[in-house]
Structures are given as structure tokens and as C-alpha cells.
PDB file of N, CA and C in Angstrom:
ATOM      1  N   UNK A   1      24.829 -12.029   4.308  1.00  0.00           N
ATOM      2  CA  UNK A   1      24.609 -11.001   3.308  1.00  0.00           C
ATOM      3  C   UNK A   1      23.689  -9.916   3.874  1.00  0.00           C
ATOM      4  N   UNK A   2      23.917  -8.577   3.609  1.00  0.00           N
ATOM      5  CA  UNK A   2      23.077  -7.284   4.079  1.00  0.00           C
ATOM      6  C   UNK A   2      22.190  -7.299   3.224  1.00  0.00           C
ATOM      7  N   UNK A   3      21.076  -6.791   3.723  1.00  0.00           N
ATOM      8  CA  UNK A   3      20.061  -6.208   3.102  1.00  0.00           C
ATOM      9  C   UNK A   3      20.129  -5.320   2.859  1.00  0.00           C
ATOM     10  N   UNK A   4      19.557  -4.754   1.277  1.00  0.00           N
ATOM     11  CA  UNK A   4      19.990  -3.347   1.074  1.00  0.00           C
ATOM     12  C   UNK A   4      18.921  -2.181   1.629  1.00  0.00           C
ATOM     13  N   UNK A   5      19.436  -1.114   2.208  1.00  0.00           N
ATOM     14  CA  UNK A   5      18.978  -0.038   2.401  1.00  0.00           C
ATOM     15  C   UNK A   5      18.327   0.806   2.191  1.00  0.00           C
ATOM     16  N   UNK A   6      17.091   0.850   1.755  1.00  0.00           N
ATOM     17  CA  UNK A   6      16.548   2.509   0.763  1.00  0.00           C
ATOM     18  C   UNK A   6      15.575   3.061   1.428  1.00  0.00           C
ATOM     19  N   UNK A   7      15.073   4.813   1.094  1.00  0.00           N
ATOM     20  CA  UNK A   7      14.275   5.283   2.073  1.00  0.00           C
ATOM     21  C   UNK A   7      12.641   4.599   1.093  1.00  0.00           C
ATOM     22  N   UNK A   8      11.745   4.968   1.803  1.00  0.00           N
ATOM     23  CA  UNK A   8      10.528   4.748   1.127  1.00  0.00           C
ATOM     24  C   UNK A   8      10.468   5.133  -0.258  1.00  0.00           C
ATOM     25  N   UNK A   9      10.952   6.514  -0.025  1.00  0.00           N
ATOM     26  CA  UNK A   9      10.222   7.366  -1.608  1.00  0.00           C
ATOM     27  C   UNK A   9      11.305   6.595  -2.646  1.00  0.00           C
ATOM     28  N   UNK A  10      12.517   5.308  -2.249  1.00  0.00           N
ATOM     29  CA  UNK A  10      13.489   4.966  -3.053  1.00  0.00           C
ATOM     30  C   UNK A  10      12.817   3.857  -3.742  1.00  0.00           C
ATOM     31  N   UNK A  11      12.432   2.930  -2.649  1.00  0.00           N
ATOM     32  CA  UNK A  11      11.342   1.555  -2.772  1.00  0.00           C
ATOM     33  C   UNK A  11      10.207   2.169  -3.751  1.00  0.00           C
ATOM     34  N   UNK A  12       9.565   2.750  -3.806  1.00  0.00           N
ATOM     35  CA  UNK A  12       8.307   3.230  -4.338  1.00  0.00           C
ATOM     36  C   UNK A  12       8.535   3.755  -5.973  1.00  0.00           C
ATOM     37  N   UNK A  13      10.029   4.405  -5.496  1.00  0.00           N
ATOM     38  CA  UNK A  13      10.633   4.328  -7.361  1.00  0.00           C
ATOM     39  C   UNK A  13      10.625   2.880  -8.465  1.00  0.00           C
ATOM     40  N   UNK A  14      11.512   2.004  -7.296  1.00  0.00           N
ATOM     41  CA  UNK A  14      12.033   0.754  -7.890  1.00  0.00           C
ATOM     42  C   UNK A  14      10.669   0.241  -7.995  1.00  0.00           C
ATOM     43  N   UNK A  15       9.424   0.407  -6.798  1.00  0.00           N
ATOM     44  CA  UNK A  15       8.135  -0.608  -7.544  1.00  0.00           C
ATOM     45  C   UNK A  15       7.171   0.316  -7.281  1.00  0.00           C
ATOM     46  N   UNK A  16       6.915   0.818  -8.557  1.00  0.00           N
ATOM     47  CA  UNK A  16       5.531   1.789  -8.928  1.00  0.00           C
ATOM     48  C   UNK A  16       4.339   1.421  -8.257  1.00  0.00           C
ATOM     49  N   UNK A  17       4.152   0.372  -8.264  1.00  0.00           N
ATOM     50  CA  UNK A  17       2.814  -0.659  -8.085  1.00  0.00           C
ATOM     51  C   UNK A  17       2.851  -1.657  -7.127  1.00  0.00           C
ATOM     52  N   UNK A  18       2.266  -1.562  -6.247  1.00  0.00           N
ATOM     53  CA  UNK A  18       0.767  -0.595  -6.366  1.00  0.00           C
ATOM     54  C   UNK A  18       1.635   1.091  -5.574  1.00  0.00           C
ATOM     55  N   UNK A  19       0.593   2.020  -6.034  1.00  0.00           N
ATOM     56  CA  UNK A  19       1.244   3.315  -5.680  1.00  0.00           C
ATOM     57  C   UNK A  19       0.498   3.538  -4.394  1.00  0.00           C
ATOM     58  N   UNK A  20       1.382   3.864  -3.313  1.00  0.00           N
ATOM     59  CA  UNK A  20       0.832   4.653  -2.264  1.00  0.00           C
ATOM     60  C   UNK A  20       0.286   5.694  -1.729  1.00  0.00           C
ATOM     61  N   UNK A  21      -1.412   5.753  -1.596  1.00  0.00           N
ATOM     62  CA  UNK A  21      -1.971   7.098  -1.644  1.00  0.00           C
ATOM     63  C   UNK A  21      -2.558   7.622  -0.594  1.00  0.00           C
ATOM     64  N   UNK A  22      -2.696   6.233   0.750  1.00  0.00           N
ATOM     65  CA  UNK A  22      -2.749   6.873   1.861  1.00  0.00           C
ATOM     66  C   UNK A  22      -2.028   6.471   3.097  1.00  0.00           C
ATOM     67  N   UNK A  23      -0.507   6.851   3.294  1.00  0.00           N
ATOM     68  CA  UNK A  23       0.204   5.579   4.037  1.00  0.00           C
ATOM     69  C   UNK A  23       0.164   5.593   5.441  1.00  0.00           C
ATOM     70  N   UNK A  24      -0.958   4.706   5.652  1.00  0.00           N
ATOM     71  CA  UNK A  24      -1.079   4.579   7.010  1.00  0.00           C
ATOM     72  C   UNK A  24       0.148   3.560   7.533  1.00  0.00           C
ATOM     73  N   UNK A  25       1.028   2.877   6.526  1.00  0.00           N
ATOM     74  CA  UNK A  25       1.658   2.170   7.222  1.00  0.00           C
ATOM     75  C   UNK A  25       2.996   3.021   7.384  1.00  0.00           C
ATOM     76  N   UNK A  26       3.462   4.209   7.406  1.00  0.00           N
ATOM     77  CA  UNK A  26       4.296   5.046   7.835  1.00  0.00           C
ATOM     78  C   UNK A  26       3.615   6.072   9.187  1.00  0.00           C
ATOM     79  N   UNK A  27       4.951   6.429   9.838  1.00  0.00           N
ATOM     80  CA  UNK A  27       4.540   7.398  10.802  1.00  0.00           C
ATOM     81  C   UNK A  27       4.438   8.851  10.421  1.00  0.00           C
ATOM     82  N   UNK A  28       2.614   8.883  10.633  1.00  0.00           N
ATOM     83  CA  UNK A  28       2.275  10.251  10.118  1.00  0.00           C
ATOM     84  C   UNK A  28       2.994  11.285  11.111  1.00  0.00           C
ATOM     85  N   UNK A  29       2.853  11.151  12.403  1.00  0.00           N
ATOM     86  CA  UNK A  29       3.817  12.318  13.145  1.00  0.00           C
ATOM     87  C   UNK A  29       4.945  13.131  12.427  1.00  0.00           C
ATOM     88  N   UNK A  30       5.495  12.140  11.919  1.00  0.00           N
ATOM     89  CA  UNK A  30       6.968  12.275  11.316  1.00  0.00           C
ATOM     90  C   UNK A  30       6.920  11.658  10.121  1.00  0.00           C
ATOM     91  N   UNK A  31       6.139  11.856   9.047  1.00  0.00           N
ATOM     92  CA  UNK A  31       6.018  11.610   7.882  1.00  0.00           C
ATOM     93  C   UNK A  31       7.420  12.095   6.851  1.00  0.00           C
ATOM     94  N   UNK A  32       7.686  13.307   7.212  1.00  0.00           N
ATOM     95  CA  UNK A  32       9.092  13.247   6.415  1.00  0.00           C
ATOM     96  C   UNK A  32      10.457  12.748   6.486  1.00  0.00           C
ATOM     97  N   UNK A  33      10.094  12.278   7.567  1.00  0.00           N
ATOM     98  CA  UNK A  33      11.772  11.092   8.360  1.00  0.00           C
ATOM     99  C   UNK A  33      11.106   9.886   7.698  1.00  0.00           C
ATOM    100  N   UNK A  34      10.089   9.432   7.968  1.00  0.00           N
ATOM    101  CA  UNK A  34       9.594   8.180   7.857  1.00  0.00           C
ATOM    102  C   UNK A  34       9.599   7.633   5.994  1.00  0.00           C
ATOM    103  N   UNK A  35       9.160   8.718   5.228  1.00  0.00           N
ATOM    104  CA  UNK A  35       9.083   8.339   3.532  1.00  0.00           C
ATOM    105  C   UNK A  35      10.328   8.449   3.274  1.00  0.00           C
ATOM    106  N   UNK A  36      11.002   9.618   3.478  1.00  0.00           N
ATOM    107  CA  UNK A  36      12.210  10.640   2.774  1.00  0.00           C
ATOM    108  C   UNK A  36      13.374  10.033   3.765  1.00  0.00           C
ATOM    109  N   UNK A  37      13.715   9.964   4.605  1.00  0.00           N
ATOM    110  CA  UNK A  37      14.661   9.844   5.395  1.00  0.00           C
ATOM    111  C   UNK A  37      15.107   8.561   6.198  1.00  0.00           C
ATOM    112  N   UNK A  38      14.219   7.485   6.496  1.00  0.00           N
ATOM    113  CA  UNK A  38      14.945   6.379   7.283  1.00  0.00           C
ATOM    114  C   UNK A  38      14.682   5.453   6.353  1.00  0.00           C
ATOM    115  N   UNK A  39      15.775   5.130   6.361  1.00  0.00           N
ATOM    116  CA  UNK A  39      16.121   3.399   5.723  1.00  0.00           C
ATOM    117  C   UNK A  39      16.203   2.181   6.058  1.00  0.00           C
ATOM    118  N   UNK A  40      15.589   1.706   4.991  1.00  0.00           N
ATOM    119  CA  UNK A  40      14.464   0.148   5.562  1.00  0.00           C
ATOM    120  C   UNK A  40      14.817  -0.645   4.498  1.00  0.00           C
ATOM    121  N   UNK A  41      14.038  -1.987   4.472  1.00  0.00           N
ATOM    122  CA  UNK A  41      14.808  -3.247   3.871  1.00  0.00           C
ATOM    123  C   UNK A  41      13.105  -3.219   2.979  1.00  0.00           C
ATOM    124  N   UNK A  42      13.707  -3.553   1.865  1.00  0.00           N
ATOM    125  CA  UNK A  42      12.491  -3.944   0.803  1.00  0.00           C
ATOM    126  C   UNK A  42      11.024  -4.534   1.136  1.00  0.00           C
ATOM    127  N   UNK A  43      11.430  -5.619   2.196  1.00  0.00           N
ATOM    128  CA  UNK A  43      10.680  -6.371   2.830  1.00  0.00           C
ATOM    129  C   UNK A  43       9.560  -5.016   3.938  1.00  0.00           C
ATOM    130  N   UNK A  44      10.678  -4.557   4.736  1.00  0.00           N
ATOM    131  CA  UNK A  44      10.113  -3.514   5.330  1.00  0.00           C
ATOM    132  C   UNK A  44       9.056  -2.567   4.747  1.00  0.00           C
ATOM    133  N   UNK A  45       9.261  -2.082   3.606  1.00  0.00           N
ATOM    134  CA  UNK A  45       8.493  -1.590   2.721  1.00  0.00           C
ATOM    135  C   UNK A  45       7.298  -1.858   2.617  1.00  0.00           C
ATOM    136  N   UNK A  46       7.319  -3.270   1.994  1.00  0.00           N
ATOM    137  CA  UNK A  46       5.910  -3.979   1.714  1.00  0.00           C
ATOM    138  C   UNK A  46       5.104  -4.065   2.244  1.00  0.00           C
ATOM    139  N   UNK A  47       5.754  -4.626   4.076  1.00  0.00           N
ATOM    140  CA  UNK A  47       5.106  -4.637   5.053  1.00  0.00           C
ATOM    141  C   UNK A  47       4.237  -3.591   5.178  1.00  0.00           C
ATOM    142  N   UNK A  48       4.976  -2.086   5.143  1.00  0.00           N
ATOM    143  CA  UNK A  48       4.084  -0.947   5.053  1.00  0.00           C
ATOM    144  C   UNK A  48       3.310  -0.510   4.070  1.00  0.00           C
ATOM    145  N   UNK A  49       3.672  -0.946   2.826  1.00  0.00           N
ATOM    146  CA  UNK A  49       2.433  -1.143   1.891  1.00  0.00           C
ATOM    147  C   UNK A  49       1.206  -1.685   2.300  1.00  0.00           C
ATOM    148  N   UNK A  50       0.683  -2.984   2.900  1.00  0.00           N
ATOM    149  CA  UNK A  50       0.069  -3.624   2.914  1.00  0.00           C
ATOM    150  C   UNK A  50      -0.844  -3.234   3.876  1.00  0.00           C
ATOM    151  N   UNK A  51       0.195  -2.254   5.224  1.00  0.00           N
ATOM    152  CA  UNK A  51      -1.193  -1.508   6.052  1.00  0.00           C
ATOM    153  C   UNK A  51      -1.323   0.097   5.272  1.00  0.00           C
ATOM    154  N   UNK A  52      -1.330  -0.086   4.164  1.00  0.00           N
ATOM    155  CA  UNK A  52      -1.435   1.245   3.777  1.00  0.00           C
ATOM    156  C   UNK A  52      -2.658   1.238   2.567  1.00  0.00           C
ATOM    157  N   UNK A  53      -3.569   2.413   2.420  1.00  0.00           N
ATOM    158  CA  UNK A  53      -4.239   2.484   1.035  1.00  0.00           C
ATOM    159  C   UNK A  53      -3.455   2.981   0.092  1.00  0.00           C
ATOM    160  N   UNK A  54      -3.759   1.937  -1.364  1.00  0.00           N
ATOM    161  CA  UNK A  54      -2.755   2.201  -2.372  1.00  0.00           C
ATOM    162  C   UNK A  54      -3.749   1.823  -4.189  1.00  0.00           C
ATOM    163  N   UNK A  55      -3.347   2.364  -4.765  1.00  0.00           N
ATOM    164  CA  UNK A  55      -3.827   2.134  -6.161  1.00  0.00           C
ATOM    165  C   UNK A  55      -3.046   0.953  -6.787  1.00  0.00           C
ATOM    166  N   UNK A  56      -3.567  -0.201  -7.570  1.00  0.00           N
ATOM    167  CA  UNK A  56      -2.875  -1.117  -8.057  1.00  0.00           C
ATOM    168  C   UNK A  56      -3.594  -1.265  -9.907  1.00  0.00           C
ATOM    169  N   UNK A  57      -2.307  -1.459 -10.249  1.00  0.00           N
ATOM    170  CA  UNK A  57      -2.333  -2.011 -11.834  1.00  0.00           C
ATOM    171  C   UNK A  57      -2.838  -3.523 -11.600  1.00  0.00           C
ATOM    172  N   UNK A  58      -2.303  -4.187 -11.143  1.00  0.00           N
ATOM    173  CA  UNK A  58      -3.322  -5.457 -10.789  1.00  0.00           C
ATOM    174  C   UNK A  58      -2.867  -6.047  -9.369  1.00  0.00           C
ATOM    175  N   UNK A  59      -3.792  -6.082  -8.756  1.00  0.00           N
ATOM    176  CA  UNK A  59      -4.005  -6.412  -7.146  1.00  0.00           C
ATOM    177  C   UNK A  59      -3.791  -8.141  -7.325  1.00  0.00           C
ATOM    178  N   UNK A  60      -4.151  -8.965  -7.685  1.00  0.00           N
ATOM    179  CA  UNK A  60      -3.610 -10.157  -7.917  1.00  0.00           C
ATOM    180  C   UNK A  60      -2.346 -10.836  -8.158  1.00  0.00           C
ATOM    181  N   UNK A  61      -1.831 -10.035  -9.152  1.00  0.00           N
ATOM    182  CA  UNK A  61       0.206  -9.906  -8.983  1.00  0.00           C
ATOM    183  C   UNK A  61       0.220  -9.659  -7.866  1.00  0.00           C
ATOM    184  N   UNK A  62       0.179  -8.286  -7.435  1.00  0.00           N
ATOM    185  CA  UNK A  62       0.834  -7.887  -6.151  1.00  0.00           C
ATOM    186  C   UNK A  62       0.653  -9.267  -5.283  1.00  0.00           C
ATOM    187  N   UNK A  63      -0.506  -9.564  -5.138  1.00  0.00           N
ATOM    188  CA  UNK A  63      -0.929 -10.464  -3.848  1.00  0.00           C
ATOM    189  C   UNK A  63      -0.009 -12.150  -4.408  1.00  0.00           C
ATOM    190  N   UNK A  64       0.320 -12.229  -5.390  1.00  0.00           N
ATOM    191  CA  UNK A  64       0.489 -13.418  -5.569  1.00  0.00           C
ATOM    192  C   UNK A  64       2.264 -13.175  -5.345  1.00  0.00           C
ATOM    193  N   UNK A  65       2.784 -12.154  -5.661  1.00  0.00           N
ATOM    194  CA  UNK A  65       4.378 -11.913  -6.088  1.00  0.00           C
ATOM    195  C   UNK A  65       4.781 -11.220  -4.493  1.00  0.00           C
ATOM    196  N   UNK A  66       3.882 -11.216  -3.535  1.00  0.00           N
ATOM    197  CA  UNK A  66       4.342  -9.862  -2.646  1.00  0.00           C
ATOM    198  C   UNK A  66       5.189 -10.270  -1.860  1.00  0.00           C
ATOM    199  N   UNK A  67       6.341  -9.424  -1.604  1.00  0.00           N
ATOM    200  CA  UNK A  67       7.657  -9.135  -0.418  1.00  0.00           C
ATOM    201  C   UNK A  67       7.224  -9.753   1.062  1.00  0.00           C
ATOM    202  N   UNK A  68       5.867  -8.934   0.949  1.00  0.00           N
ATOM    203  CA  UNK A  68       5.524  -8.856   2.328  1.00  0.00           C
ATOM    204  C   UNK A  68       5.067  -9.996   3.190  1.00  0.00           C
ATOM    205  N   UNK A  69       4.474  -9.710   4.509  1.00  0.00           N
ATOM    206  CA  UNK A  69       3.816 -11.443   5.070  1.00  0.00           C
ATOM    207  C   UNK A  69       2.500 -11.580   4.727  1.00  0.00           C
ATOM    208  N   UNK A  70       2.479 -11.999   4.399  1.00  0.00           N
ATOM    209  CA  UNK A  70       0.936 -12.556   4.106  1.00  0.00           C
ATOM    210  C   UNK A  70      -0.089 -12.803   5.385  1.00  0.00           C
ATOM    211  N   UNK A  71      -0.244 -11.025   6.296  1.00  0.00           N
ATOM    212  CA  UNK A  71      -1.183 -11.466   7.035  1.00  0.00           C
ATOM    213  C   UNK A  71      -2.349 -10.336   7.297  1.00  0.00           C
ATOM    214  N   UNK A  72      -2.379  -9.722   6.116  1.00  0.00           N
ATOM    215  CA  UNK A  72      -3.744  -8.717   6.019  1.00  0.00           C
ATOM    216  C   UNK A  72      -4.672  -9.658   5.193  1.00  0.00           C
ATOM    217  N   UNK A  73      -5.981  -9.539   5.633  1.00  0.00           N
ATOM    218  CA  UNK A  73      -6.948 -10.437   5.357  1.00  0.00           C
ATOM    219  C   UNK A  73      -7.777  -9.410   4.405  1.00  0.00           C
ATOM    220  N   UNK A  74      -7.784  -8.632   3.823  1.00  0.00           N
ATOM    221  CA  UNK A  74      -8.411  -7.500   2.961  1.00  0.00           C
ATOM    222  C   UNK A  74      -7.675  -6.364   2.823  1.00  0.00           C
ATOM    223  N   UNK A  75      -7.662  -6.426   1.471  1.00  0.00           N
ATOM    224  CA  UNK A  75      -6.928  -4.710   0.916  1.00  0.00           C
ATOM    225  C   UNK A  75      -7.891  -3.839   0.727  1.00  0.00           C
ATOM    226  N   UNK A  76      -7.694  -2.203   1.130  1.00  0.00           N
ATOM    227  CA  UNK A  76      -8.589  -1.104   0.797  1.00  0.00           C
ATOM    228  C   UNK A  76      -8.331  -0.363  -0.321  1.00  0.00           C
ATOM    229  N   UNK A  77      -8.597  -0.544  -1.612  1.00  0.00           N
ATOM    230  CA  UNK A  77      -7.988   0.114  -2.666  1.00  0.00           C
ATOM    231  C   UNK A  77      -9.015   1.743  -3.149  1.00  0.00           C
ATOM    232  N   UNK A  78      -8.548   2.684  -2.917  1.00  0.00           N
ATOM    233  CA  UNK A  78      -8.999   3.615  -3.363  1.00  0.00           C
ATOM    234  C   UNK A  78      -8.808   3.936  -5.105  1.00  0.00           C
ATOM    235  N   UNK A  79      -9.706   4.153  -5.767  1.00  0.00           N
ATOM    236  CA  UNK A  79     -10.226   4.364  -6.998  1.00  0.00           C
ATOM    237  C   UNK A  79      -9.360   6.195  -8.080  1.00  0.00           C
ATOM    238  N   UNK A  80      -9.067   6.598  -7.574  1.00  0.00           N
ATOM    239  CA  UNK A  80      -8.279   7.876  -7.961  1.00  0.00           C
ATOM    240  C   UNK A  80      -8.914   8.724  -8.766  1.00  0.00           C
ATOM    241  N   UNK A  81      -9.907   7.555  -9.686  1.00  0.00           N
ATOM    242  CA  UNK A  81     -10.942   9.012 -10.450  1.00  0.00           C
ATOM    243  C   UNK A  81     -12.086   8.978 -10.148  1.00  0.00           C
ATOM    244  N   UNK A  82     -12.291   7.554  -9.484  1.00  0.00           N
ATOM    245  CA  UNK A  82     -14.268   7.594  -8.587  1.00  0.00           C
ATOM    246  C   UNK A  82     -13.661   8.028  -7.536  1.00  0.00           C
ATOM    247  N   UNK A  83     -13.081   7.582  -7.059  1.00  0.00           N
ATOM    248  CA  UNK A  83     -13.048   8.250  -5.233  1.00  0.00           C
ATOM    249  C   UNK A  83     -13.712   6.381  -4.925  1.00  0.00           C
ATOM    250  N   UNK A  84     -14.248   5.628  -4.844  1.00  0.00           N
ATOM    251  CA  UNK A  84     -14.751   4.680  -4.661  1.00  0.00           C
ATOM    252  C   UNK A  84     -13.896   3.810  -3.734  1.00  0.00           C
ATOM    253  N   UNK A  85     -14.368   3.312  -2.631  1.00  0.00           N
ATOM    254  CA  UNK A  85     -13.655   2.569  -2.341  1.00  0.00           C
ATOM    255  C   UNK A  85     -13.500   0.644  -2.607  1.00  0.00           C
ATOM    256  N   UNK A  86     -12.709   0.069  -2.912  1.00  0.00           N
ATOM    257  CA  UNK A  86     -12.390  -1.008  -3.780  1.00  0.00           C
ATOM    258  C   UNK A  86     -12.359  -2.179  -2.852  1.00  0.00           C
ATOM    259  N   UNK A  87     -12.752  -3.161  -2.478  1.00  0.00           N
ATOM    260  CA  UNK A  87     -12.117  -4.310  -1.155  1.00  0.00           C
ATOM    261  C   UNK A  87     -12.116  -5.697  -1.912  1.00  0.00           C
ATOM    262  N   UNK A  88     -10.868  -5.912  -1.680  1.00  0.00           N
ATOM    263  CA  UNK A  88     -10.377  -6.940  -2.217  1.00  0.00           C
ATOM    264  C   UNK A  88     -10.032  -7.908  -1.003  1.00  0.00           C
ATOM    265  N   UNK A  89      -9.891  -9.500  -1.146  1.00  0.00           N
ATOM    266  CA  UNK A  89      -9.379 -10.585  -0.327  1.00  0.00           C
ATOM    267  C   UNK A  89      -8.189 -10.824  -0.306  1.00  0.00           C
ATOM    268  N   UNK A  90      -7.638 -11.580   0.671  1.00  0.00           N
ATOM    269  CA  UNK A  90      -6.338 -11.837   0.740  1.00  0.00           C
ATOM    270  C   UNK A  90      -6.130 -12.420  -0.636  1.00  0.00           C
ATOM    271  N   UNK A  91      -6.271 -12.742  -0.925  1.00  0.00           N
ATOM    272  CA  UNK A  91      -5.887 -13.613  -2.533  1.00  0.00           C
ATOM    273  C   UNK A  91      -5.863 -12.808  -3.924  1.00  0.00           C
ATOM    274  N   UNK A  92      -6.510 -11.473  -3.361  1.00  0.00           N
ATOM    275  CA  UNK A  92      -6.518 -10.470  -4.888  1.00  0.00           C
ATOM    276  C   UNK A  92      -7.829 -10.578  -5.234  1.00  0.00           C
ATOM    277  N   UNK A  93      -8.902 -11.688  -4.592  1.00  0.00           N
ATOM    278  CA  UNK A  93     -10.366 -11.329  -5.516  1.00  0.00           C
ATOM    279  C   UNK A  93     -10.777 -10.392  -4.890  1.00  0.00           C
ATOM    280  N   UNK A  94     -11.954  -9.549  -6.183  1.00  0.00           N
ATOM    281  CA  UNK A  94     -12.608  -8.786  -5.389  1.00  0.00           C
ATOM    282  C   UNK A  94     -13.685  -9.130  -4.970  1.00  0.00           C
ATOM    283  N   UNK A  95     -13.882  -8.166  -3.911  1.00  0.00           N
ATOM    284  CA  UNK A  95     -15.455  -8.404  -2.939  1.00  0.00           C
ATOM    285  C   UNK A  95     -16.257  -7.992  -2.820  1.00  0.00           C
ATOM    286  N   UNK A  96     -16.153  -6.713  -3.575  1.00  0.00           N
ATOM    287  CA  UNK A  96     -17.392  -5.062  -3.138  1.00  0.00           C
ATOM    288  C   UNK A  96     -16.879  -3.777  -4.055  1.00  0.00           C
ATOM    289  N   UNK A  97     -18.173  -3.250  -4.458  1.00  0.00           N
ATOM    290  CA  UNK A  97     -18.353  -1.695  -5.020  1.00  0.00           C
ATOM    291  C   UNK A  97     -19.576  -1.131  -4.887  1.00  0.00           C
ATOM    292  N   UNK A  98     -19.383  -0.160  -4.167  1.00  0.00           N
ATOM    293  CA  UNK A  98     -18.708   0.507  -3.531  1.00  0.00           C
ATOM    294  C   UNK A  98     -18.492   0.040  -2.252  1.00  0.00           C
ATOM    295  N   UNK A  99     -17.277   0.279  -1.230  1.00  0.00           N
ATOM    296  CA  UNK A  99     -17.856   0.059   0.101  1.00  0.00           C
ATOM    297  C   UNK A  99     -18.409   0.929   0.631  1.00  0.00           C
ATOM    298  N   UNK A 100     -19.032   0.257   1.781  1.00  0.00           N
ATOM    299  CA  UNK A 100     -20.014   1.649   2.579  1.00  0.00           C
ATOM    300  C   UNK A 100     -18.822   2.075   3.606  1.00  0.00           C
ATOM    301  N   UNK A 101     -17.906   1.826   3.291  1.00  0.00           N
ATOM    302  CA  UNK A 101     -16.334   2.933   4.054  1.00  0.00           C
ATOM    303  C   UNK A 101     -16.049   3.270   2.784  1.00  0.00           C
ATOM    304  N   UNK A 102     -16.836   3.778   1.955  1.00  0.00           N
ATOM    305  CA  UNK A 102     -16.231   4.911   0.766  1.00  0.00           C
ATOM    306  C   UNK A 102     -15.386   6.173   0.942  1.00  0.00           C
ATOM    307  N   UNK A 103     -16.441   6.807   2.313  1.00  0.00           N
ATOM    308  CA  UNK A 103     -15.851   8.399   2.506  1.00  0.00           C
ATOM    309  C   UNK A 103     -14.213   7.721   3.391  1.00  0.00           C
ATOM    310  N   UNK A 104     -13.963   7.480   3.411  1.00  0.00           N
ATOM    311  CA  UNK A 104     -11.948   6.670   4.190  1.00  0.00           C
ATOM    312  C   UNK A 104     -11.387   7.131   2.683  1.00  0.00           C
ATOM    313  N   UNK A 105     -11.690   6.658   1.905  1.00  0.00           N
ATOM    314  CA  UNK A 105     -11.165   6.960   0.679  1.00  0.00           C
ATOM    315  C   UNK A 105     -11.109   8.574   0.210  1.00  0.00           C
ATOM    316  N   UNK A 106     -11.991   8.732  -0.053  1.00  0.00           N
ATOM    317  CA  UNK A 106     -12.608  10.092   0.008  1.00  0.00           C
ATOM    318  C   UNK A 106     -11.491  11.042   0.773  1.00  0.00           C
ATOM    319  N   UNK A 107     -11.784  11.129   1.562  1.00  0.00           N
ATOM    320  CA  UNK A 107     -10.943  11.835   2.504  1.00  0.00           C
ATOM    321  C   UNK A 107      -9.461  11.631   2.352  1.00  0.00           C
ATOM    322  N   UNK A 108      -8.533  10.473   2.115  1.00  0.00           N
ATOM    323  CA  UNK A 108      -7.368  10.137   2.121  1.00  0.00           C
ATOM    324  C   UNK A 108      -6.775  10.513   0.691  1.00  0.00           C
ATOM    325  N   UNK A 109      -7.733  11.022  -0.751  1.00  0.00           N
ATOM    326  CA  UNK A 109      -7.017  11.561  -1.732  1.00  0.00           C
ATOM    327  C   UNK A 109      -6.840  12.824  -1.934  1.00  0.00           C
TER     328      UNK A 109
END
């Protein structure tokens, strides 16, 4: 059986959450081939979610339900109306507010 096909900005329709706000896990060089234009497998996606900063409705779903592999050991969640940066564990608990890598955040909204 194939895996189905979609570009990023398609994946990101089908799952709102968590939203991607700084995607380091795409190629910034070529950021508009990379979101808009090449097609990847769901799984693929996630993967790039997970090296990416992103806003979550709840970071614990994600971490408990996720596509992806389970091998980032801390998420960086940026805050959208503090600017704050958020650090969570592999498992969804959190760990820290603010971090003192606040300005990463800062800079990436």
C-alpha cells in the first residue's frame, strides 16, 4: 500500500496542532519548494514538526498520539502572546518558564 502524498502546507491543514511557527525542520534555503511544493508522507511531516518550534493546544496529546519517532528529548514551544519560551519533556511535562533561550523565540515570531 502507498503512502499518501501531501505538501506541508496540506499536512498542516489536515492537523492544525500543534501549529508551526518556526520550521526549522524544513529547508529554509528553499522554503517555498520545501512547505508549498514537495511531497512527503504524513509521517515525514511529523518528523519535521518535532525539529521544528510550534504552538500546541495540548503538548501531551501530541506527545502521546504522535506520527513521528519518538527521539527528541525536549520540545521548544513558543508562547504567541508572551513571546516566552515554553520547554517541555519528551513525555509532554513541563519543565520551565521562562527559558533563559527566550530571545530563540522572540526572534522566530
Amino acid at each position: 500500500m502507498d503512502k499518501e502524498l501531501l505538501t506541508s502546507h496540506q499536512w498542516q491543514l489536515i492537523h492544525p496542532d500543534p501549529l508551526v511557527m518556526d520550521p526549522d525542520g524544513w529547508d529554509r534555503k528553499n522554503y517555498q519548494y520545501s512547505w508549498h511544493e514537495e511531497l512527503i508522507t504524513e509521517e515525514e511531516y511529523f518528523n519535521r514538526v518535532m525539529s521544528s518550534t510550534c504552538t500546541f493546544k495540548n503538548i501531551k496529546e501530541f506527545v502521546e498520539n504522535s506520527k513521528a519517532e519518538a527521539t527528541k528529548k525536549y520540545y521548544r514551544v513558543c508562547n504567541k502572546e508572551t513571546l516566552q519560551g515554553l520547554w517541555y519533556d519528551y513525555k509532554g511535562n513541563f519543565t520551565g518558564l521562562p527559558h533563559p533561550l527566550q530571545f530563540l523565540c522572540e526572534q522566530s515570531t
